[in-house]
N, C-alpha and C. Protein backbone atom coordinates (compact mmCIF):
# COMPACT_ATOMS: atom_id res chain seq x y z
N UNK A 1 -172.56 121.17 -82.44
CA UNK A 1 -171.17 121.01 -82.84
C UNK A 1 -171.16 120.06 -84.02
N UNK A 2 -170.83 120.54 -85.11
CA UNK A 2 -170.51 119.46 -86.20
C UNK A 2 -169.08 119.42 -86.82
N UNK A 3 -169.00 118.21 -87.00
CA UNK A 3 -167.12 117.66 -86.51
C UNK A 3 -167.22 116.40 -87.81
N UNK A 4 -166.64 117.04 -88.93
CA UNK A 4 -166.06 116.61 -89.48
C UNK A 4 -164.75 116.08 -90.24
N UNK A 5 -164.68 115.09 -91.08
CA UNK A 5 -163.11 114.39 -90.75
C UNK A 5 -162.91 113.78 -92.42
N UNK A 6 -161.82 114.00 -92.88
CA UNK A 6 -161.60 113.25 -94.12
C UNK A 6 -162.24 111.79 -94.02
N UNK A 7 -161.49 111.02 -94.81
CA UNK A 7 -162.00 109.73 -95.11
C UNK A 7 -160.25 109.11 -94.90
N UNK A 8 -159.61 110.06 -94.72
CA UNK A 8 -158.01 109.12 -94.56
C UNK A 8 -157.94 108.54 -93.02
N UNK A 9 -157.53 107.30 -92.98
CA UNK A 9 -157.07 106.91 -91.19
C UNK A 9 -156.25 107.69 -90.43
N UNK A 10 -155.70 108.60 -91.10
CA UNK A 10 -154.16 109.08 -90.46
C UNK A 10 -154.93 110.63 -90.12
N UNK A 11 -154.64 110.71 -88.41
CA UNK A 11 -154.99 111.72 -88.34
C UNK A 11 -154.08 113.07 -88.11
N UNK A 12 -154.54 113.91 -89.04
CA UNK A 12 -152.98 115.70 -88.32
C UNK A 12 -153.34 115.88 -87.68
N UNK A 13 -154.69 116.83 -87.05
CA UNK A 13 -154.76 117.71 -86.28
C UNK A 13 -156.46 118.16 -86.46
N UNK A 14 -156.76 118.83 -85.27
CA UNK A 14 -158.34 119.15 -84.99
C UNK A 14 -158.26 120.73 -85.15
N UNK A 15 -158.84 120.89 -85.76
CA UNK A 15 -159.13 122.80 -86.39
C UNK A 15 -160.64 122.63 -85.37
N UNK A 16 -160.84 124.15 -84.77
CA UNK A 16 -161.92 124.43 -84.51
C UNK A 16 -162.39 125.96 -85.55
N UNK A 17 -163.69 125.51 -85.73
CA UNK A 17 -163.92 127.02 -86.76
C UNK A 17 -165.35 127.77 -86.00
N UNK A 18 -165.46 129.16 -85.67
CA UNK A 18 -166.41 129.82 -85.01
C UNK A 18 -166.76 130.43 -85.38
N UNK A 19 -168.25 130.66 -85.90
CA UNK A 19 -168.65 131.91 -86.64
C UNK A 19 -170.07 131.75 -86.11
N UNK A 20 -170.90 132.49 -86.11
CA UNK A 20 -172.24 133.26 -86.44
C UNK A 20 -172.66 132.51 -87.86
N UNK A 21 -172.15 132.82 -88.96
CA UNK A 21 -172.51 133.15 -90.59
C UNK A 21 -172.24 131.45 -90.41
N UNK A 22 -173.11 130.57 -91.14
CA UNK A 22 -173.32 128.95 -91.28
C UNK A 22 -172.75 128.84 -92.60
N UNK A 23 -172.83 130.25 -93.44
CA UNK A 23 -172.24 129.92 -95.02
C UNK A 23 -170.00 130.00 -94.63
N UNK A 24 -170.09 131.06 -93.89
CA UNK A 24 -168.76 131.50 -93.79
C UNK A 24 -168.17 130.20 -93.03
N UNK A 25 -168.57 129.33 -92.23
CA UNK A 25 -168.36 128.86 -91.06
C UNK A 25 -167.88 127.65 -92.41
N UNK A 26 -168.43 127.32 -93.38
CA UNK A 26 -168.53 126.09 -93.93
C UNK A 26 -167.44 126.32 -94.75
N UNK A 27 -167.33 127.73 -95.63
CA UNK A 27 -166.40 127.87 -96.43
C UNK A 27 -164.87 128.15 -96.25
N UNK A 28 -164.63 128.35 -94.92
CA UNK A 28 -164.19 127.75 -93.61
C UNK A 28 -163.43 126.48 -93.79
N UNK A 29 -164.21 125.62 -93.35
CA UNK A 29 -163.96 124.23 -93.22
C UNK A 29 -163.67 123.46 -94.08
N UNK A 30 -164.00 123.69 -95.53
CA UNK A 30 -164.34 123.82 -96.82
C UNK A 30 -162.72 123.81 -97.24
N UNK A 31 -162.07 125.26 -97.01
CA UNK A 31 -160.90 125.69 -97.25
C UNK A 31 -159.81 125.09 -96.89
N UNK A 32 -159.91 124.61 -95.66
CA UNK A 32 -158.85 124.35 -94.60
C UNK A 32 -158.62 122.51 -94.53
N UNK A 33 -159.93 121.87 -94.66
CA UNK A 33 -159.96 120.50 -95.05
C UNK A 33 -158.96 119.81 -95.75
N UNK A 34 -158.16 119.11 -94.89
CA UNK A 34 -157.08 118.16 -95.66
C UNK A 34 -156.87 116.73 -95.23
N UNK A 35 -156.64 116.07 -95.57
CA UNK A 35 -156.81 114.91 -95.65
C UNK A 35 -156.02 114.38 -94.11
N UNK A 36 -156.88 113.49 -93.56
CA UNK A 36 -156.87 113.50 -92.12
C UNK A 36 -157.26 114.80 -90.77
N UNK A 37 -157.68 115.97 -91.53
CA UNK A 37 -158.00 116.57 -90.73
C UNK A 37 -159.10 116.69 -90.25
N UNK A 38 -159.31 117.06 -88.94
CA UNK A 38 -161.10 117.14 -87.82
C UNK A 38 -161.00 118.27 -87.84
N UNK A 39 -162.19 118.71 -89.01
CA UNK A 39 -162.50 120.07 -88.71
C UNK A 39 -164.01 120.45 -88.04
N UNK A 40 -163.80 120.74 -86.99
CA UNK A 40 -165.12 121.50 -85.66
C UNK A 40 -165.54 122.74 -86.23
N UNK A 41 -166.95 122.54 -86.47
CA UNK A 41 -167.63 123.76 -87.03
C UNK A 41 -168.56 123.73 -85.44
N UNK A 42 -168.06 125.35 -84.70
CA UNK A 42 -169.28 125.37 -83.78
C UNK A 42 -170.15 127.31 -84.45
N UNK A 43 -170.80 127.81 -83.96
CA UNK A 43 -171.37 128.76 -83.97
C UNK A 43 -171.65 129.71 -82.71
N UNK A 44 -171.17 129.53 -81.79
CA UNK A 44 -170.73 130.79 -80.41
C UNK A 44 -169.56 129.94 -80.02
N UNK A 45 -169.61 131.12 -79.37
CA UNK A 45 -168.09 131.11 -78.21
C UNK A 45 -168.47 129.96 -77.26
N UNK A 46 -170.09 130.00 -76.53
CA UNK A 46 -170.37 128.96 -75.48
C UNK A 46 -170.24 127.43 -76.28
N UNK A 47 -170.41 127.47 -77.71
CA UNK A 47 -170.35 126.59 -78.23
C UNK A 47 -168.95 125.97 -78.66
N UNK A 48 -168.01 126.96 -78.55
CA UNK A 48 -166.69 126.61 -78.63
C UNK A 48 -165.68 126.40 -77.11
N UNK A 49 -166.67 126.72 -76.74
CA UNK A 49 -165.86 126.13 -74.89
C UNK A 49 -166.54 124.83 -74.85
N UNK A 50 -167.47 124.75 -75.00
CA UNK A 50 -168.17 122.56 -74.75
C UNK A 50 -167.10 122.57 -75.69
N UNK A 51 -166.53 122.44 -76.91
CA UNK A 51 -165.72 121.77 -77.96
C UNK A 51 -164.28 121.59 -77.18
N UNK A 52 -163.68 122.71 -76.74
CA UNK A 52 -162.90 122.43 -75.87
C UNK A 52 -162.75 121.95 -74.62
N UNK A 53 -163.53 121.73 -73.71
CA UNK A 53 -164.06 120.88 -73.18
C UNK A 53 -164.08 119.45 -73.14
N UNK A 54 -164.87 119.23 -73.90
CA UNK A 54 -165.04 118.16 -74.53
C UNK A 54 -163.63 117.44 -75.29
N UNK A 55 -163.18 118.68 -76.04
CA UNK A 55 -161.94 117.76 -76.30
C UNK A 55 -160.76 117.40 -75.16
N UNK A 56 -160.86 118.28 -74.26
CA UNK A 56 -159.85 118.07 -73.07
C UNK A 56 -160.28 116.79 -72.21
N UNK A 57 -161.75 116.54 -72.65
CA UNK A 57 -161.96 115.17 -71.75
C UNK A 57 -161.55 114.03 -72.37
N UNK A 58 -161.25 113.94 -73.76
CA UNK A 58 -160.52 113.01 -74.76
C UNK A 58 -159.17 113.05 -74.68
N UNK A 59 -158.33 114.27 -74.07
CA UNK A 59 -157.02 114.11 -74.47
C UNK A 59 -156.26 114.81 -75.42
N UNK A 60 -157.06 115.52 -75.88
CA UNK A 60 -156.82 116.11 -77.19
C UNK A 60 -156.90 117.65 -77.33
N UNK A 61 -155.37 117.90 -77.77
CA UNK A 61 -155.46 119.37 -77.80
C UNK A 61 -155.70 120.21 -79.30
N UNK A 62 -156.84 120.82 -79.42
CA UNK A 62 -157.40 121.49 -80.44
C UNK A 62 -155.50 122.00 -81.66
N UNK A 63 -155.49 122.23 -82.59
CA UNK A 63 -154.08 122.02 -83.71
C UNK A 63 -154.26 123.73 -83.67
N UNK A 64 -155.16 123.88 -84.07
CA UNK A 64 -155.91 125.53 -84.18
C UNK A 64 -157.37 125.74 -83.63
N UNK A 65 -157.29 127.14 -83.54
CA UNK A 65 -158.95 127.81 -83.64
C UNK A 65 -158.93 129.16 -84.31
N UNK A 66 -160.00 129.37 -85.27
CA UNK A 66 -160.49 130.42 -86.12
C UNK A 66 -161.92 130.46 -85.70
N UNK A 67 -161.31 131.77 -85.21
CA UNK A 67 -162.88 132.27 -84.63
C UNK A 67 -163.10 134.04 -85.28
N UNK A 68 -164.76 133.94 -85.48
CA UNK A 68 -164.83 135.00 -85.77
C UNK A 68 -165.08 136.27 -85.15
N UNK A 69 -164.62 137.68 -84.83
CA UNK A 69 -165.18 138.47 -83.94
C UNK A 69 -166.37 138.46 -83.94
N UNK A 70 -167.29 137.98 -84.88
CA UNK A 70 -169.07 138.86 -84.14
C UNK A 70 -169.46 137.27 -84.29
N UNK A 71 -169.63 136.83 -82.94
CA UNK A 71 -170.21 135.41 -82.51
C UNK A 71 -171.15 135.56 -81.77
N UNK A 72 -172.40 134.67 -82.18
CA UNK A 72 -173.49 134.79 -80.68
C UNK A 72 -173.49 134.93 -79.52
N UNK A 73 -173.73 135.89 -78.66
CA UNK A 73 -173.27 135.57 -76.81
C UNK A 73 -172.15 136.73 -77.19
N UNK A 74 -170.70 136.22 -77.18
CA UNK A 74 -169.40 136.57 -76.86
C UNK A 74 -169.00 137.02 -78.49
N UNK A 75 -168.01 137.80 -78.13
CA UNK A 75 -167.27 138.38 -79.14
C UNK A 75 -165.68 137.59 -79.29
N UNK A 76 -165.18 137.38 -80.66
CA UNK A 76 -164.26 136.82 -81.06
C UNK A 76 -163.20 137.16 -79.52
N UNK A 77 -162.91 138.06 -79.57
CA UNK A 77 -161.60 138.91 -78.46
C UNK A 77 -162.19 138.36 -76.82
N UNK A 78 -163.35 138.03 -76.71
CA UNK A 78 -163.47 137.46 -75.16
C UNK A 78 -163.53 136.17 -75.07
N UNK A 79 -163.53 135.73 -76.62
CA UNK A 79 -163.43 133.70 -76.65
C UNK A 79 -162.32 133.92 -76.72
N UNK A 80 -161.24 134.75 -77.12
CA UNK A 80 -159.69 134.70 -77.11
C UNK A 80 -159.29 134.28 -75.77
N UNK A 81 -159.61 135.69 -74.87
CA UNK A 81 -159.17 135.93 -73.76
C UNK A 81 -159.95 134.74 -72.75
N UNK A 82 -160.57 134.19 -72.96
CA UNK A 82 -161.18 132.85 -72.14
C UNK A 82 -160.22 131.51 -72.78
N UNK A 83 -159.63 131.65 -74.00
CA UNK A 83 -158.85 130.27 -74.11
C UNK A 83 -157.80 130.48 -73.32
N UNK A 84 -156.88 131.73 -73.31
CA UNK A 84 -155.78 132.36 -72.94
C UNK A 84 -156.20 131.90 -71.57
N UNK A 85 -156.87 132.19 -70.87
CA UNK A 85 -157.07 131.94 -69.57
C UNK A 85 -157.35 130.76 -68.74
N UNK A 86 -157.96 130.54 -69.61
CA UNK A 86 -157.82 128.64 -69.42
C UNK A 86 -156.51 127.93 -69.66
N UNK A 87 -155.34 128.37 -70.31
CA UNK A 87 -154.07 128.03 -70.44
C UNK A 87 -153.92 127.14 -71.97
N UNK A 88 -155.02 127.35 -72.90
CA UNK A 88 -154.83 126.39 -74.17
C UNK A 88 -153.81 127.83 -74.82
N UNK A 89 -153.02 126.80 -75.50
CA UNK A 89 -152.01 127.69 -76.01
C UNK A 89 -151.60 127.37 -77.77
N UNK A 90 -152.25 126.71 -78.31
CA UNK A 90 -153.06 126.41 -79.52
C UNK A 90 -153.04 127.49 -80.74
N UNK A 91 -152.49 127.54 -81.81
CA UNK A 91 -152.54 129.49 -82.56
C UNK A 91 -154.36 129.28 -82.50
N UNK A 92 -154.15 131.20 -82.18
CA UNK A 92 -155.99 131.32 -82.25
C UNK A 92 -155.74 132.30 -83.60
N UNK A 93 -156.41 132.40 -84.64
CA UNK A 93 -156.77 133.32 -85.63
C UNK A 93 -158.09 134.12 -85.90
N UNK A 94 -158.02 135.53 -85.41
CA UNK A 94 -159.13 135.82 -85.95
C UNK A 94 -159.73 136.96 -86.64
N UNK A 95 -160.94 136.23 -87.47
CA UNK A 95 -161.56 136.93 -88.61
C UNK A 95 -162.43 138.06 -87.87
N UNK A 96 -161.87 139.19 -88.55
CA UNK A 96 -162.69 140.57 -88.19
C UNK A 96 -163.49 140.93 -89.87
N UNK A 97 -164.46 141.99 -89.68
CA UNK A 97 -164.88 142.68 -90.86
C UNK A 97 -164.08 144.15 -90.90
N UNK A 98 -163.94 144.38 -92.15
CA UNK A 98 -162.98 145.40 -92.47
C UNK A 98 -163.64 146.74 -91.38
N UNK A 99 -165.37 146.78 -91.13
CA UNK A 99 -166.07 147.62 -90.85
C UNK A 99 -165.05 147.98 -89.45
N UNK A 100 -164.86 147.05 -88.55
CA UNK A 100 -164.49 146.78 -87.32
C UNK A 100 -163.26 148.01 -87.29
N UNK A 101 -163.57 149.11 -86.13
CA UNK A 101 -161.78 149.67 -85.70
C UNK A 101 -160.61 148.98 -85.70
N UNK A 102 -160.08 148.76 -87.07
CA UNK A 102 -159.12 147.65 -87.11
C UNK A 102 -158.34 148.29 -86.06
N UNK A 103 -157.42 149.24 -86.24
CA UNK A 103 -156.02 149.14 -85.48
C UNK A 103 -156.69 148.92 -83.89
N UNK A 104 -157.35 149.49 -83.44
CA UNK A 104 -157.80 149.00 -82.07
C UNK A 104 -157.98 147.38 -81.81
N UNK A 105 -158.59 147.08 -82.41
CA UNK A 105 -159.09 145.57 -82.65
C UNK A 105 -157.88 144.44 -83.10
N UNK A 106 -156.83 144.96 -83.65
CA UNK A 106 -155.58 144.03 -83.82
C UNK A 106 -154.51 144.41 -82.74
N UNK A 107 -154.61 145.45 -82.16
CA UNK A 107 -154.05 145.86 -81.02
C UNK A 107 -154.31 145.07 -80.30
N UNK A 108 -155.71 144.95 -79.78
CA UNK A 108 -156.18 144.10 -78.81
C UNK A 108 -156.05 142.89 -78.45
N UNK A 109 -156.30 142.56 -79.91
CA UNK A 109 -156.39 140.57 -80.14
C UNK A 109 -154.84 140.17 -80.10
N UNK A 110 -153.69 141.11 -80.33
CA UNK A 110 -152.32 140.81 -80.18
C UNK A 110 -152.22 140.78 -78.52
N UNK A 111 -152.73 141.74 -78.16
CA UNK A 111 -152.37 141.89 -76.66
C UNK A 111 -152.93 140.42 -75.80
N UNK A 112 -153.94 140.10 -76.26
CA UNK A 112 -154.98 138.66 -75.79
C UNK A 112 -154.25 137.64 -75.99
N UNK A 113 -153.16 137.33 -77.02
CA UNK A 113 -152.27 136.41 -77.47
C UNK A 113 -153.12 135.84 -78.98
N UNK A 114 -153.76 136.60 -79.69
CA UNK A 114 -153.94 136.00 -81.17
C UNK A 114 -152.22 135.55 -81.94
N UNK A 115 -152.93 134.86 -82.49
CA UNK A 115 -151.52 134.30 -83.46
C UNK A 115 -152.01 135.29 -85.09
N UNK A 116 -152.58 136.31 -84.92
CA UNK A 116 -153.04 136.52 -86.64
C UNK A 116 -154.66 137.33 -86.30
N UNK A 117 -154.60 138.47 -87.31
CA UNK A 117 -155.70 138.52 -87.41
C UNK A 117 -155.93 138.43 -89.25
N UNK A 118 -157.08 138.34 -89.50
CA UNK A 118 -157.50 138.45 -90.79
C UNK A 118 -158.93 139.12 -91.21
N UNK A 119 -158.63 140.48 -91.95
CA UNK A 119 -159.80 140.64 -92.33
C UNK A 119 -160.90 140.41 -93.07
N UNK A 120 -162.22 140.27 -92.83
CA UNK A 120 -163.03 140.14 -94.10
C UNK A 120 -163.10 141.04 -95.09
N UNK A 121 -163.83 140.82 -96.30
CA UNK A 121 -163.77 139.88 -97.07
C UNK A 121 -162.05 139.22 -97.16
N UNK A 122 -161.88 138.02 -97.36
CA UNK A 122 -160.45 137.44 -97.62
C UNK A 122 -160.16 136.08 -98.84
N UNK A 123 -159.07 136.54 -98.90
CA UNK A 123 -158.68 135.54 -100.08
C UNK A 123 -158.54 134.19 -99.34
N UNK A 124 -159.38 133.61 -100.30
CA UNK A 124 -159.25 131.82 -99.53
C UNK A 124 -157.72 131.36 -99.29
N UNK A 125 -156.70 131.55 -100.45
CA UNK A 125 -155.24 131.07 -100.52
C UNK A 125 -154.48 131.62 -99.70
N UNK A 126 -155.30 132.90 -99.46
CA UNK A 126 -154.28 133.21 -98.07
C UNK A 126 -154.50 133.13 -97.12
N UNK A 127 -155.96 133.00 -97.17
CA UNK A 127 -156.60 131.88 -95.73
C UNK A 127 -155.58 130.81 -95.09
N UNK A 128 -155.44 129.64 -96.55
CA UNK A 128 -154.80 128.57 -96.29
C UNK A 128 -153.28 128.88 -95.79
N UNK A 129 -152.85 130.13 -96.73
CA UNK A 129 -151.32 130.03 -96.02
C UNK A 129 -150.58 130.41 -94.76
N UNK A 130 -152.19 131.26 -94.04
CA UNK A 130 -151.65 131.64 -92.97
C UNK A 130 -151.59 130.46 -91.94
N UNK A 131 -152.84 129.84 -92.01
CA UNK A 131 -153.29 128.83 -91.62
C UNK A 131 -151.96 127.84 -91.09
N UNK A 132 -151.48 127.57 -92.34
CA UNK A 132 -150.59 126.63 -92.79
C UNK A 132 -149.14 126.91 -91.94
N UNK A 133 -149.22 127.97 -92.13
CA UNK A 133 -148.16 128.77 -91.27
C UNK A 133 -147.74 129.17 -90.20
N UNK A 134 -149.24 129.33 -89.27
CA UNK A 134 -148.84 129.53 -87.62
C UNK A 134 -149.26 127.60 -87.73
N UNK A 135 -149.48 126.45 -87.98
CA UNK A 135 -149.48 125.63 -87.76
C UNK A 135 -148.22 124.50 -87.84
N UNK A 136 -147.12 125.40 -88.61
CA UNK A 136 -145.78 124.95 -88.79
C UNK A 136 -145.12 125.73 -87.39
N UNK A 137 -145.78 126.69 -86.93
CA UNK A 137 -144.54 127.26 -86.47
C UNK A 137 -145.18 127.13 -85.10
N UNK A 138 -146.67 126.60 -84.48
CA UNK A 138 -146.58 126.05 -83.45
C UNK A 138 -146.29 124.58 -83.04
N UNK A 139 -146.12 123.38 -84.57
CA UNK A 139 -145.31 122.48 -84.22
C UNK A 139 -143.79 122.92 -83.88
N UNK A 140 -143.08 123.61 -84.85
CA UNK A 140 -141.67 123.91 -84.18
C UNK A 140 -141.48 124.66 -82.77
N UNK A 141 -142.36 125.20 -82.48
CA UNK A 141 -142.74 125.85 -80.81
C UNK A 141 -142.38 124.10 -80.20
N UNK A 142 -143.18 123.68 -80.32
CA UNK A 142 -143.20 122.08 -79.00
C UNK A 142 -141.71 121.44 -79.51
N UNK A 143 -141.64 121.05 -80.72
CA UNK A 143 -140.38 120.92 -80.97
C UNK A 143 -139.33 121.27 -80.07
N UNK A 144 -139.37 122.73 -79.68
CA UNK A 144 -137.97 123.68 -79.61
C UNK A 144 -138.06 123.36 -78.10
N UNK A 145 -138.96 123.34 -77.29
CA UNK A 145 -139.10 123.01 -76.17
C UNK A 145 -138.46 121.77 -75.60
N UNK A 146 -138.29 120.88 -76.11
CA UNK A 146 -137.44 119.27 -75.97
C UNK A 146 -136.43 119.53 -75.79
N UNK A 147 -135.77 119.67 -75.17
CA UNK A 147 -134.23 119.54 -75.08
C UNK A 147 -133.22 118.70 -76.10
N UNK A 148 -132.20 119.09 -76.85
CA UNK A 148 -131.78 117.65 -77.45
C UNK A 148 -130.74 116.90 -76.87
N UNK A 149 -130.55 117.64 -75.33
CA UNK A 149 -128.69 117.04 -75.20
C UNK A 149 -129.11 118.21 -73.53
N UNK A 150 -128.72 117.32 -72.79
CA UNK A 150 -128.55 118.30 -71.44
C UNK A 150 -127.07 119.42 -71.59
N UNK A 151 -127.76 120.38 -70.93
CA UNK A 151 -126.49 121.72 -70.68
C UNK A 151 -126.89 122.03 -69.65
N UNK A 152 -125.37 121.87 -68.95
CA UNK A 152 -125.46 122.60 -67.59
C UNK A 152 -124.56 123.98 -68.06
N UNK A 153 -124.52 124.71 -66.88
CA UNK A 153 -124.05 126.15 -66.69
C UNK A 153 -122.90 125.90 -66.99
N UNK A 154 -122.05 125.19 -67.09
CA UNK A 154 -120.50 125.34 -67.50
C UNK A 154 -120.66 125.19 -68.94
N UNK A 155 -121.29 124.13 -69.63
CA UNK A 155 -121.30 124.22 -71.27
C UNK A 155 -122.29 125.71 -71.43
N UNK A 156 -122.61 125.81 -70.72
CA UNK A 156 -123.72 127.35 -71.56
C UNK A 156 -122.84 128.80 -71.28
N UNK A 157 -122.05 128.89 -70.45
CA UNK A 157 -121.38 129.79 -69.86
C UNK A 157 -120.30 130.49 -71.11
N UNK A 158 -119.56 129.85 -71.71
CA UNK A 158 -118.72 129.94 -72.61
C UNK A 158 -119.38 130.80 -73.88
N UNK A 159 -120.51 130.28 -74.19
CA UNK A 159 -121.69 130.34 -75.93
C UNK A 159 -121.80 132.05 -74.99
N UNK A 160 -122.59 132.03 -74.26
CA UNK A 160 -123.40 133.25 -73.57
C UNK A 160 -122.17 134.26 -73.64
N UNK A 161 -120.65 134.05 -72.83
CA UNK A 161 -119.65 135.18 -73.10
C UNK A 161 -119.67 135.51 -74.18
N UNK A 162 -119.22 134.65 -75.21
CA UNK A 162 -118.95 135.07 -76.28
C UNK A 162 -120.01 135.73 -77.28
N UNK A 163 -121.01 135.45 -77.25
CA UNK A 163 -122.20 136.39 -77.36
C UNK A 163 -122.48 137.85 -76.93
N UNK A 164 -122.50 137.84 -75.81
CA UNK A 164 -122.27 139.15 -74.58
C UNK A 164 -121.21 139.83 -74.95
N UNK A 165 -119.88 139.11 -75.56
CA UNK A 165 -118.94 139.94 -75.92
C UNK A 165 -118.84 140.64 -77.52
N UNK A 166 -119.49 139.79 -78.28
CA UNK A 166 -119.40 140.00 -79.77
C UNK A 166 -121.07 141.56 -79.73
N UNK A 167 -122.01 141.31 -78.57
CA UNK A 167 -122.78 141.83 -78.81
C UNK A 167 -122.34 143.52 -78.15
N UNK A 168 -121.62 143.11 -77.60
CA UNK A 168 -120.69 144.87 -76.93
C UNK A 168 -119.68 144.93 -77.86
N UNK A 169 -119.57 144.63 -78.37
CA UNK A 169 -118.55 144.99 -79.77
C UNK A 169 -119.12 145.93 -80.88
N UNK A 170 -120.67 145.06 -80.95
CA UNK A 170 -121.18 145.77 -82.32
C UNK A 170 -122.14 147.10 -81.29
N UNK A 171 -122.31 147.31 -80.20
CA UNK A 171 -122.93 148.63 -79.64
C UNK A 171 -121.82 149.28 -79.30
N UNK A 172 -120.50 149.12 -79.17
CA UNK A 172 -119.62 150.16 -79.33
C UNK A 172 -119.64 150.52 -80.66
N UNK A 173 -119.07 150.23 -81.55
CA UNK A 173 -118.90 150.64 -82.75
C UNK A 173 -120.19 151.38 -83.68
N UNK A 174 -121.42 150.94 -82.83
CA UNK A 174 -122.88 151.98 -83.19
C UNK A 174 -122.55 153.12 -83.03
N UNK A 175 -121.75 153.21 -81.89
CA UNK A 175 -122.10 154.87 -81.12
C UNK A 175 -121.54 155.65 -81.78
């Protein structure tokens, strides 16, 4: 496991990166590297369960994981379905080769709970923006979860009619 970290004190978030390929794995880490970030370069799936592991014995829940489908041991889609099952709920992204039965293979990894797939060869910038992107939108996930103000059934009751009613309004007027 090699676990590297900016040089800033302030830390965002722990990326895990999984590949087979030691060049891809780096250019990887390479890409995604921002200032305060721990980026985990492992190389199998068994090697990315000690990482998680390991980080669950610290406290610490992985920000992301990019893993690649053709990993030593296990395949990208059964390290999916082993995080999924373990209950880490973390965006997983993962890198397939174009060779791969895509539509089967993004079928799949959707069904497993991927947040994204991406094929190889890929543009680094859009590496970063996807990246960037299920990582905004699983902070606003925990976000949305907080409550900001208790509602009981009498304040929610009112919002919900009027909803229910505006929404049978516009399916009558479909028909």
């Amino acid at each position: 496991m090699d676990e590297t970290a900016s040089s800033s004190a302030e830390h965002k978030g722990t990326l895990i990166v999984a590949g087979n390929d030691v060049a891809l794995r780096h250019l990887l880490a390479t890409a995604l590297r921002d200032k305060g970030d721990i980026i985990i370069e492992v190389g199998s799936g068994l090697s990315l369960f000690d990482a998680l592991r390991h980080l669950r014995n610290r406290n610490v829940s992985p920000s992301m994981v990019i893993v690649d489908q053709h990993l030593a041991g296990l395949t990208g889609l059964e390290v999916l379905e082993t995080i999924r099952e373990w209950g880490w709920r973390m965006p997983v992204l993962l890198i397939a080769s174009i060779g791969d039965d895509e539509e089967l293979l993004r079928r799949r990894a959707l069904e497993l709970g991927a947040d994204g797939v991406l094929d190889k060869p890929f543009d680094v910038e859009e590496l970063r923006l996807i990246v960037r992107f299920l990582l905004r939108k699983a902070r606003r996930t925990e976000q949305d979860t907080i409550p900001t103000r208790q509602t009981n059934s009498v304040d929610a009751a009112p919002e919900t009619n009027r909803f229910e009613s505006g929404l049978r309004g516009a399916t009558d007027t479909a028909r």
